[in-house]
Protein backbone atom coordinates (compact mmCIF):
# COMPACT_ATOMS: atom_id res chain seq x y z
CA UNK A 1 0.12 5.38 -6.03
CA UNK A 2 -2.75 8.09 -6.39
CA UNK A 3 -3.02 9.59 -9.95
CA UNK A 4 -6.60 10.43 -10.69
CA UNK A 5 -8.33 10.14 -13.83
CA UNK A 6 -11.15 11.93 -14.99
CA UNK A 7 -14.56 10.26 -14.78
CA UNK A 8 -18.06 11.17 -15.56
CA UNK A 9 -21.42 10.18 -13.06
CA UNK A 10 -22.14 11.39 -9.77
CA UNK A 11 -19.90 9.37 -8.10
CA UNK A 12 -16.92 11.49 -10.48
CA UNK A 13 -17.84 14.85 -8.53
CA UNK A 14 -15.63 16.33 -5.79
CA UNK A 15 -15.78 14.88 -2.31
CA UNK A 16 -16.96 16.35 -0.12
CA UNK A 17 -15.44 15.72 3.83
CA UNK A 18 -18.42 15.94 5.84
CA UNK A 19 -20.62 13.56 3.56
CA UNK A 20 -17.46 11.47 4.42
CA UNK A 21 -18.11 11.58 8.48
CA UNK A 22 -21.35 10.94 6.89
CA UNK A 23 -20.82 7.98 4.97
CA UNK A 24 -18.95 6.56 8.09
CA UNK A 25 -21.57 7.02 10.84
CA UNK A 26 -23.81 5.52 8.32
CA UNK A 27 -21.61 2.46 8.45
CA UNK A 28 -21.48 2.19 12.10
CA UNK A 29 -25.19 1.93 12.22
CA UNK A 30 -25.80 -0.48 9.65
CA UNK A 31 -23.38 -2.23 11.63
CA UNK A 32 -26.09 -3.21 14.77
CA UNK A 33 -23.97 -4.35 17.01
CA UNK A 34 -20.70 -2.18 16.19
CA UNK A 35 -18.82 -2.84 19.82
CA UNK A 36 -15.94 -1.03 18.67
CA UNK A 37 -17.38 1.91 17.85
CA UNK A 38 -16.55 2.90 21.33
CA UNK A 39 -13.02 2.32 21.40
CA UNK A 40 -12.63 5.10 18.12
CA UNK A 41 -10.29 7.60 18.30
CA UNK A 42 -10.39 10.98 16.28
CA UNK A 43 -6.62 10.65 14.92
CA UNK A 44 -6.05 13.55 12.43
CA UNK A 45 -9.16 14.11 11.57
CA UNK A 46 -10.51 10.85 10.76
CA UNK A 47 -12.25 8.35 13.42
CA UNK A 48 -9.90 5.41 13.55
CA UNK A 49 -9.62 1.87 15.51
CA UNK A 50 -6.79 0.82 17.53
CA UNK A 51 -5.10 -1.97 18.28
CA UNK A 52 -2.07 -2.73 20.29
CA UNK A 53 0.48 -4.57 22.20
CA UNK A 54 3.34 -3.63 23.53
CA UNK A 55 5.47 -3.97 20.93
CA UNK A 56 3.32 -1.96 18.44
CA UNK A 57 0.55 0.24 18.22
CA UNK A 58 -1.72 0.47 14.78
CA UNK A 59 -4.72 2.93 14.09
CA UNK A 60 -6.85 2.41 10.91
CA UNK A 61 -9.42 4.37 9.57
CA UNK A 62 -13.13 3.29 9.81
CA UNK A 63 -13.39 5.87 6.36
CA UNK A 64 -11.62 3.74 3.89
CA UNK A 65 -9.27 1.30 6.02
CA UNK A 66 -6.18 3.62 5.96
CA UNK A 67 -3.39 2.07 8.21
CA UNK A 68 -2.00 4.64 10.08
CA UNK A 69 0.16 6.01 12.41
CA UNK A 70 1.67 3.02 13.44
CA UNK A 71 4.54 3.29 15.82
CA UNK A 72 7.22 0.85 16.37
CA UNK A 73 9.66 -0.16 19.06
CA UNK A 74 7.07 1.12 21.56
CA UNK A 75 9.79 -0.52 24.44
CA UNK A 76 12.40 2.00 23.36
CA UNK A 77 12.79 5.14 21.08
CA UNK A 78 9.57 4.93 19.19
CA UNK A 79 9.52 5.33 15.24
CA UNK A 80 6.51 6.22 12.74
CA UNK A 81 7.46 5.20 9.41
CA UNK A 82 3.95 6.06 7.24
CA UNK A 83 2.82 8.57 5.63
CA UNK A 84 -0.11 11.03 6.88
CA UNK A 85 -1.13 13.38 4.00
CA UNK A 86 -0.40 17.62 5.14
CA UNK A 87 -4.55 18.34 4.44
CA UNK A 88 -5.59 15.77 7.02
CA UNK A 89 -6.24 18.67 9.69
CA UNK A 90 -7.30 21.23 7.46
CA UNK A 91 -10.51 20.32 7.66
CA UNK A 92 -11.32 20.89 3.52
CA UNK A 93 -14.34 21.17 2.25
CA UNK A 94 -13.92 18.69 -0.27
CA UNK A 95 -11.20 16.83 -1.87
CA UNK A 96 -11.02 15.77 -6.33
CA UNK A 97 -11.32 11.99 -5.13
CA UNK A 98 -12.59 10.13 -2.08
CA UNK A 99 -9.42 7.88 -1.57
CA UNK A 100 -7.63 11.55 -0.42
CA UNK A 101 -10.05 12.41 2.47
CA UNK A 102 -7.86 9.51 4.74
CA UNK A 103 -5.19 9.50 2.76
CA UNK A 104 -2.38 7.78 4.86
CA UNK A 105 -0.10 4.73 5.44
CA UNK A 106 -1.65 1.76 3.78
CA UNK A 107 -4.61 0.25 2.28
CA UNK A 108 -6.35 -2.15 0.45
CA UNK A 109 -7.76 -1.03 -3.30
CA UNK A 110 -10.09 -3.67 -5.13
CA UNK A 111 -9.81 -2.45 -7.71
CA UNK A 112 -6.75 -0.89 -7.41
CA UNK A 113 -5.69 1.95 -9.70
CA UNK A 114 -7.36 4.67 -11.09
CA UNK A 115 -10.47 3.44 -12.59
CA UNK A 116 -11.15 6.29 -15.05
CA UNK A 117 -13.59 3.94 -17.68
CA UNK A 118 -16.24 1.75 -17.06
CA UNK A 119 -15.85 -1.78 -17.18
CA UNK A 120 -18.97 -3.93 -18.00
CA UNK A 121 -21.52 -1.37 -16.38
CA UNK A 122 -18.77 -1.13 -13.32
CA UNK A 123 -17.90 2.50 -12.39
CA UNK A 124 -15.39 2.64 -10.03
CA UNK A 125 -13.76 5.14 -7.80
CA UNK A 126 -10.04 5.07 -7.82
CA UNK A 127 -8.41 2.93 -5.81
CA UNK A 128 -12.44 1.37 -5.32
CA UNK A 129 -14.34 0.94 -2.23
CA UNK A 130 -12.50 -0.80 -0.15
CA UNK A 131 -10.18 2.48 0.10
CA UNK A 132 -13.10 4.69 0.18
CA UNK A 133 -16.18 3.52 1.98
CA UNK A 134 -16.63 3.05 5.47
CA UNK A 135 -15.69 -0.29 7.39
CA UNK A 136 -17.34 -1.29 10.55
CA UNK A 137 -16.19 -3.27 13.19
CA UNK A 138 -16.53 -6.82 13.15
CA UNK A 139 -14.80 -8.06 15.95
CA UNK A 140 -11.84 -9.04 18.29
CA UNK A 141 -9.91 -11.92 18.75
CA UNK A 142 -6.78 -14.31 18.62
CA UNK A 143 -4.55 -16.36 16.49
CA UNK A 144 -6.04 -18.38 13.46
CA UNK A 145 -10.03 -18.24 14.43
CA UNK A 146 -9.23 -14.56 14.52
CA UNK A 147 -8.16 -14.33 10.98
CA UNK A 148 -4.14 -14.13 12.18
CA UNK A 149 -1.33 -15.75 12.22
CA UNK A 150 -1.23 -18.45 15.47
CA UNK A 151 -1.29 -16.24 19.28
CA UNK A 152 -1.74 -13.01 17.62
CA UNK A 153 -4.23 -10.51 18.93
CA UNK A 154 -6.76 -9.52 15.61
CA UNK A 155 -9.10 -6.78 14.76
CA UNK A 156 -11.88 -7.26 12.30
CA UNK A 157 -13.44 -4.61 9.96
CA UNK A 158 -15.57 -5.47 7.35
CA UNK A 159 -17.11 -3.24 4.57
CA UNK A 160 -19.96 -4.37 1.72
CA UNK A 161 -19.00 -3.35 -2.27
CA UNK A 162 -22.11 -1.91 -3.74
CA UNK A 163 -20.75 -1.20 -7.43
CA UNK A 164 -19.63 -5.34 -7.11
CA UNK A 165 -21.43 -6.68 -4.66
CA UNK A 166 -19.54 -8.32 -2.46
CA UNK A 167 -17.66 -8.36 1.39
CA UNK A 168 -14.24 -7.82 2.30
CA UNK A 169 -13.45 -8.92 6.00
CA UNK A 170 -9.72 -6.57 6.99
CA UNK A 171 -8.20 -8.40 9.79
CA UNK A 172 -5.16 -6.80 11.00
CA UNK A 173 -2.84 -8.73 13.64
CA UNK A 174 -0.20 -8.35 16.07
CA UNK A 175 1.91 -10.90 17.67
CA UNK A 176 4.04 -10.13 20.56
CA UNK A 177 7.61 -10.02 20.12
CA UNK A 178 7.10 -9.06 16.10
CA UNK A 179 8.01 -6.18 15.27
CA UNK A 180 4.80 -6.78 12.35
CA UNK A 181 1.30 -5.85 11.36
CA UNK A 182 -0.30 -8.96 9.68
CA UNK A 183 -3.18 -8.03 7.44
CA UNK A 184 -5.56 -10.28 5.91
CA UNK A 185 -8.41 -9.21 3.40
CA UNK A 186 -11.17 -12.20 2.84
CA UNK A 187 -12.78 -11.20 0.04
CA UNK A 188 -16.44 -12.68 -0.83
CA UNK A 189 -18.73 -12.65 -3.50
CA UNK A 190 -17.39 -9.50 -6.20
CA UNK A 191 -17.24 -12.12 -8.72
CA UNK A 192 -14.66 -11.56 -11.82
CA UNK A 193 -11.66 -10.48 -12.61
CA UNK A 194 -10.42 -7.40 -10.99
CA UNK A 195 -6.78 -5.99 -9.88
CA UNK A 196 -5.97 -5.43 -6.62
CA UNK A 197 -3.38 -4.68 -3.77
CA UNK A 198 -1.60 -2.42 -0.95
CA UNK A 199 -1.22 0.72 -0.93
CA UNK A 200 1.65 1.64 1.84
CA UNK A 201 2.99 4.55 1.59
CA UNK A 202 5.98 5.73 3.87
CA UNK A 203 6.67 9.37 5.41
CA UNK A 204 10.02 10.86 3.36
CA UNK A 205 12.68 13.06 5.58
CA UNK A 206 13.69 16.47 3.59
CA UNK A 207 17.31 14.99 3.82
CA UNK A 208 17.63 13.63 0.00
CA UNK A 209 18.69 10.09 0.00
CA UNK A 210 18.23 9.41 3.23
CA UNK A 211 15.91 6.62 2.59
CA UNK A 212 17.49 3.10 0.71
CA UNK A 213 15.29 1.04 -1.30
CA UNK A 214 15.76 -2.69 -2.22
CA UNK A 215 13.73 -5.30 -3.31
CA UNK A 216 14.09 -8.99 -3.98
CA UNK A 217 15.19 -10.48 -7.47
CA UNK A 218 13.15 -8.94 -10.51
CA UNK A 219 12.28 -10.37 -13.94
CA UNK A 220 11.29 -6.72 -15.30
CA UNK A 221 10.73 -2.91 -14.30
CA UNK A 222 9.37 -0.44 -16.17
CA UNK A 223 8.52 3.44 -16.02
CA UNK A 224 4.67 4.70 -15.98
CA UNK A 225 3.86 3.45 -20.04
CA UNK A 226 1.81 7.28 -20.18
CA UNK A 227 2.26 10.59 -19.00
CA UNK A 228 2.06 10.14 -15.04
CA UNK A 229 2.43 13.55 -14.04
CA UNK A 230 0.68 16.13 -16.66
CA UNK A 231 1.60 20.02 -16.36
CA UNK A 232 -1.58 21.11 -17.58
CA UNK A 233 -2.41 20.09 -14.23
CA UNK A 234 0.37 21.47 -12.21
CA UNK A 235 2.18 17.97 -11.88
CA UNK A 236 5.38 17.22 -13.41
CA UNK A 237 7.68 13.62 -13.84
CA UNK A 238 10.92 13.05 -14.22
CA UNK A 239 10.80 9.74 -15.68
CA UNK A 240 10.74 8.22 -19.43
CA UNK A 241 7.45 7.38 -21.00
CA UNK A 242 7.20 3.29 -20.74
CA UNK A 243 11.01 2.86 -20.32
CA UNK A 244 12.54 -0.61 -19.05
CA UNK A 245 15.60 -1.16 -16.56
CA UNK A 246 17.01 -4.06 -14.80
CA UNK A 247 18.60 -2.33 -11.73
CA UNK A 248 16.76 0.73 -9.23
CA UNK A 249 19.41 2.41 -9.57
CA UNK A 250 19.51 3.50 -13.35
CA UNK A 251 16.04 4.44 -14.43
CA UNK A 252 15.93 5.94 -17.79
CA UNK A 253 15.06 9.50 -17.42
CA UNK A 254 12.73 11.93 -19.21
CA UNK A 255 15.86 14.19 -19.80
CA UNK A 256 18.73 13.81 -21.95
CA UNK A 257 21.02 14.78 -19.08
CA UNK A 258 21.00 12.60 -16.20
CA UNK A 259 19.85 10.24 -19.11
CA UNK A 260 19.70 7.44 -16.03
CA UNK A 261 18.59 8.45 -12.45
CA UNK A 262 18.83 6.69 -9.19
CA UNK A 263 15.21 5.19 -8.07
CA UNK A 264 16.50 3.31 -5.18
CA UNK A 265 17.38 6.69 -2.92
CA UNK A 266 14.87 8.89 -1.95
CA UNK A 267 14.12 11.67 -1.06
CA UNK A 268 15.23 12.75 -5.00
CA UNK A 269 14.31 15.14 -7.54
CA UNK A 270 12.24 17.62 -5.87
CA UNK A 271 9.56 18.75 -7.48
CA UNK A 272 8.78 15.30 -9.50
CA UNK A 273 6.52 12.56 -9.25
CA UNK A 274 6.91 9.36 -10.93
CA UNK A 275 5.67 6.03 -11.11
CA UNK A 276 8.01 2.55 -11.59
CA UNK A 277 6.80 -0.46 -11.48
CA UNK A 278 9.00 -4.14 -10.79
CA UNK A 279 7.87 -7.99 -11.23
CA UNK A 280 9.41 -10.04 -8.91
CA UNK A 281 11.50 -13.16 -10.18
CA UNK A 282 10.06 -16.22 -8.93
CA UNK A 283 12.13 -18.17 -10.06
CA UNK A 284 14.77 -16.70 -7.81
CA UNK A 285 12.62 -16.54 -4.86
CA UNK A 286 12.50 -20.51 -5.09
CA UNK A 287 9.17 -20.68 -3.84
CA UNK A 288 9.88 -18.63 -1.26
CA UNK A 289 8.22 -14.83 -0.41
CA UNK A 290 8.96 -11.61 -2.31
CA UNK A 291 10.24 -8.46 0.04
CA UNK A 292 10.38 -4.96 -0.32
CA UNK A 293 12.95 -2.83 2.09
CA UNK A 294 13.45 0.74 3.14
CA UNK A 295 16.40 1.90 5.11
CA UNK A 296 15.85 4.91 7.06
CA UNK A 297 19.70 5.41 6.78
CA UNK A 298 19.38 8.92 9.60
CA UNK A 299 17.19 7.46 11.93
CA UNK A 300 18.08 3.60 11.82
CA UNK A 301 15.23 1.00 10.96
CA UNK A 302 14.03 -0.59 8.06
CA UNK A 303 10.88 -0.55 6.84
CA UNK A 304 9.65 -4.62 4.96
CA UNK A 305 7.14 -5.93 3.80
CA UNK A 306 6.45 -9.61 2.89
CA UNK A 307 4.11 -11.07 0.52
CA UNK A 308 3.35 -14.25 -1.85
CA UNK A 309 4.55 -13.24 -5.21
CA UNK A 310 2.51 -15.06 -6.71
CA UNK A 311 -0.80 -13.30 -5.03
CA UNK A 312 0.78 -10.05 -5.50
CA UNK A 313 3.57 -10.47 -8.79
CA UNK A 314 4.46 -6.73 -8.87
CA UNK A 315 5.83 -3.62 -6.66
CA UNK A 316 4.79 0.27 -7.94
CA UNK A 317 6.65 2.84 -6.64
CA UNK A 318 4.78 6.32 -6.27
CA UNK A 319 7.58 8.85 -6.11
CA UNK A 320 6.06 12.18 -4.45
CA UNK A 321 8.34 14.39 -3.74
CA UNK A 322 6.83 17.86 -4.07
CA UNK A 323 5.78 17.70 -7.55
CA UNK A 324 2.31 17.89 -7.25
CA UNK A 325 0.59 21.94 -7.30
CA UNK A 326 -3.27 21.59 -7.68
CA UNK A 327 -5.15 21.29 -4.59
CA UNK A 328 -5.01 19.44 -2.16
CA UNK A 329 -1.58 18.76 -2.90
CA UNK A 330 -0.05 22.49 -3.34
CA UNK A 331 3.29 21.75 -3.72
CA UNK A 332 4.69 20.45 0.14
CA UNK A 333 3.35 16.45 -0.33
CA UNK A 334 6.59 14.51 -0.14
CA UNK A 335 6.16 10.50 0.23
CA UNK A 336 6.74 7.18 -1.53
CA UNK A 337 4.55 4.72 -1.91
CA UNK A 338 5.53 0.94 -2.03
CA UNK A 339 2.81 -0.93 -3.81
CA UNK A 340 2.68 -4.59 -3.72
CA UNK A 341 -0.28 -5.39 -6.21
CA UNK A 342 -1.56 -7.26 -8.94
CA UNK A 343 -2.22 -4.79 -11.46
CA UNK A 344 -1.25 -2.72 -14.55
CA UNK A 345 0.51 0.02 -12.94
CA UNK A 346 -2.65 2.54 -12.05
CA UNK A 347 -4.58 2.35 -14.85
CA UNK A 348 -7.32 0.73 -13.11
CA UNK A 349 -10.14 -2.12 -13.78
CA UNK A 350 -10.10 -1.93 -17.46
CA UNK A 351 -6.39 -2.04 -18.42
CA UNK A 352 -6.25 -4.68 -16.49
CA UNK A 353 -7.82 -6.84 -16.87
CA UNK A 354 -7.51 -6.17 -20.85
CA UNK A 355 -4.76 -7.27 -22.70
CA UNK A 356 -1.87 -5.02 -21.89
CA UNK A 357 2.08 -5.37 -22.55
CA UNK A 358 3.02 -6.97 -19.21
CA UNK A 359 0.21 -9.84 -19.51
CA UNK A 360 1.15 -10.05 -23.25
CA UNK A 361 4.54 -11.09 -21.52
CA UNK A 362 2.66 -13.84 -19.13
CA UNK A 363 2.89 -11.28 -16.20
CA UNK A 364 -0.67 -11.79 -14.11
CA UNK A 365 -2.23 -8.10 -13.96
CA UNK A 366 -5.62 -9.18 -12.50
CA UNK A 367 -7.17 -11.95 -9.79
CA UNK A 368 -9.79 -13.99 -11.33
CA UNK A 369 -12.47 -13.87 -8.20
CA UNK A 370 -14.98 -16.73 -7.31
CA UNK A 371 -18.34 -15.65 -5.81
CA UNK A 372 -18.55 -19.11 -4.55
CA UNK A 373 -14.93 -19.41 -3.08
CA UNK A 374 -13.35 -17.05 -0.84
CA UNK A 375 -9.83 -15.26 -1.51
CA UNK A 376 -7.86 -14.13 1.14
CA UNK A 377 -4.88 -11.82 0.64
CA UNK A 378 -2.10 -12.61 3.35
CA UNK A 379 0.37 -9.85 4.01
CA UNK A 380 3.04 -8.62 6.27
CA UNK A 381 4.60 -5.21 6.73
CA UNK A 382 6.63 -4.12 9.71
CA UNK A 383 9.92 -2.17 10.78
CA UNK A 384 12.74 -2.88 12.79
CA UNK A 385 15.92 -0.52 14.63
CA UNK A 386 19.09 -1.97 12.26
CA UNK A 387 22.74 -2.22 13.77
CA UNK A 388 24.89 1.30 12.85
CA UNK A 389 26.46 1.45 9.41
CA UNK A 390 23.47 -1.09 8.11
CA UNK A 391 22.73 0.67 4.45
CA UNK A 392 21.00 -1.15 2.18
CA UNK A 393 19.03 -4.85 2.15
CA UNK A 394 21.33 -6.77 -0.34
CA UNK A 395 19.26 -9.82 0.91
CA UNK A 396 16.82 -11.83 3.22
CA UNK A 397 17.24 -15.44 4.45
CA UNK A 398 13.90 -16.58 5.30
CA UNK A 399 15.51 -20.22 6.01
CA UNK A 400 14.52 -19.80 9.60
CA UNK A 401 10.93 -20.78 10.52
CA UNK A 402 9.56 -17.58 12.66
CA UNK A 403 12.49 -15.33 11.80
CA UNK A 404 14.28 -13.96 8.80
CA UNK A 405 17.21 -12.13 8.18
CA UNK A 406 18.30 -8.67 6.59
CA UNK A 407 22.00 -9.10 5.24
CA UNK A 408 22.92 -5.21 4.21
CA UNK A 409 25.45 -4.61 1.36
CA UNK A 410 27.90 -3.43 3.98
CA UNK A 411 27.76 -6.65 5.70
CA UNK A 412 25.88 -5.78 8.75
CA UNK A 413 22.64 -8.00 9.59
CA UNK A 414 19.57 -7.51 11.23
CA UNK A 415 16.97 -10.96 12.50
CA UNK A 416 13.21 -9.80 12.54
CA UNK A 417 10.51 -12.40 14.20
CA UNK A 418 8.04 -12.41 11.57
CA UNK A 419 5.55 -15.83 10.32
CA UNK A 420 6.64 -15.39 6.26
CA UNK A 421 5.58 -19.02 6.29
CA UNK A 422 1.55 -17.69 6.97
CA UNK A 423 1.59 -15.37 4.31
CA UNK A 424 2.63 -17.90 1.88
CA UNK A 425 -0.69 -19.49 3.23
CA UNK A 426 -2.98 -17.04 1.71
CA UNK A 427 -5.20 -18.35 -0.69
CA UNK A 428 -5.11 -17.65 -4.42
């Protein structure tokens, strides 16, 4: 989710876009021998890599990492489930935070959140670096060596943290047949503990409800625990202050009338946006990977994504659907984001790592890194055309290796090729 926080320093100030172009040339050059610069493409607005196969096509920004478009089903009627935010092509003169100048599909915060205090000297941006700065290329290859999962075609950016020092090596991969983007980040050095986590965020029709969210067994959800949306700056929630529920589809509400609302269909309640945040149930998942769905109920695919829960314990939903009205947001931003992190909601660095009511309840808020030993975050996020009348992911059997399978609450099933047993391989 984006919520900004007010911060103090020079690196608090608005942002401006060309020192962004800026910032990334400067990366290619540092680079030396940056082979991919050549292969950039200017996709709205912001110089991005490619890679591709013929089953899907990913672009990622070399300002901040942003994942995005990505089209699906590139054999038959092609589908581009993420989010690209409505200033991309405005060309603005500056933006209130860096992480909006890309802002689009998915990508990796360290640390993630909004990072309004200091934390031991540390003076993040929200959403930190890795979001922000500019990755260069590091390379091309295939399967394992490359960073992937076994015969998949890779691309390699990497990007040096100068508030942490450290390196984070992005390796995105594509396997034919898989309907799948596999990303890996490798982070070195940035010793300490830190939150962290994706940041996909999915395109929402106008039709409300058209899009059906599920995801796997949950020990505990919860509404933003402060104001998320303030109207002294043009924002506005729907949601209860720091609320609990045990099903998506009754939410405690800020009003007294729907008391409960429906967080599990969206598009909903124009002009809100919210924040919810659920802890998956390992115990449930028996070991096995956590999963977050979203139908596309007009237009017929699914949306997943597959991670290690315990790597990434928690799912925050950003729920923007119009209710933003400063700038660059003005009122027409409609999308929903569907976090996978480890993290107190967006609070950032220091409330997470602090003591804080869900790791007073044993629930893991930050990653304790190890400038000595490498961490590698394994993920996988893809989409998939479902079988007419398929509504809503009830559940996924992963008991096949290579493949698992969407059951929907009407009964209808969908089998996606994807390696869930590599990103239980990630290292943690």
């Amino acid at each position: 989710m984006i919520r900004l926080r007010p911060v103090t320093g020079p690196r608090a100030t608005g942002f401006t876009l060309a020192g962004a172009f800026l910032m990334a040339a400067i990366g290619t050059v540092r680079s030396g021998a940056d082979d991919g610069a050549a292969a950039l493409r200017e996709i709205h607005a912001q110089p991005s890599y490619v890679l591709a196969n013929d089953d899907v096509e990913v672009a990622v920004t070399r300002l901040g990492g942003h994942m995005a478009p990505v089209t699906f089903d590139r054999r038959g009627k092609s589908f581009q489930p993420y989010h690209v935010s409505p200033w991309q092509d405005e060309k603005l003169a500056s933006v209130p935070a860096a992480v909006l100048a890309p802002l689009r599909g998915d990508f990796f915060c360290l640390p993630f959140g909004g990072n309004g205090a200091a934390y031991r000297g540390e003076r993040h941006v929200p959403h930190g670096e890795t979001a922000t700065a500019a990755w260069t290329f590091a390379g091309r290859g295939r399967g394992v060596e490359g960073g992937g999962p076994e015969a998949a075609d890779t691309l390699a950016l990497a990007v040096e943290t100068a508030v942490r020092p450290g390196k984070v090596t992005k390796t995105l991969a594509l396997k034919a047949g898989h309907p799948v983007v596999y990303t890996n980040h490798r982070i070195e050095g940035f010793a300490g503990p830190t939150p962290l986590g994706h940041h996909a965020t999915l395109a929402m029709p106008e039709q409300e409800g058209a899009v059906v969210v599920s995801v796997s067994p949950f020990t505990l959800g919860m509404t933003n625990p402060g104001v998320f949306s303030d109207p002294a700056n043009g924002e506005y929630q729907a949601l209860a202050v720091g609320a609990t529920f045990t099903d998506l589809a009754r939410v405690p509400s800020l009003f007294k009338t729907p008391a409960e609302v429906d967080c599990s269909r969206f598009p909903a309640r124009r002009g809100y946006a919210d924040l919810i945040l659920v802890v998956a149930d390992t115990a449930k998942l028996g070991g096995g990977p956590a999963w977050t769905t979203a139908v596309n109920t007009a237009e017929g695919w699914v949306w997943f994504a597959v991670r290690d829960p315990a790597v990434l314990p928690a799912t925050a939903f950003w729920i923007e659907n119009h209710g933003r009205h400063g700038s660059p947001w003005n009122g027409r931003n409609n999308c929903l984001g569907l976090e996978d992190v480890c993290g107190y909601f967006a609070d950032g660095l220091v409330a997470s790592v602090e003591q804080n009511p869900l790791s007073k309840q044993g629930i893991r808020t930050a990653v304790e890194l190890d400038a000595a030993k490498p961490t590698e975050i394994r993920y996988a996020q893809g989409a998939a055309r479902v079988p007419a009348g398929f509504d809503r992911v009830a559940r996924i059997d992963f008991s096949q290796p290579g493949k698992m399978t969407l059951v929907a609450a009407s009964g209808g099933t969908a089998t996606v090729p994807i390696d869930h047993a590599w990103v239980m391989g990630g290292k943690r």
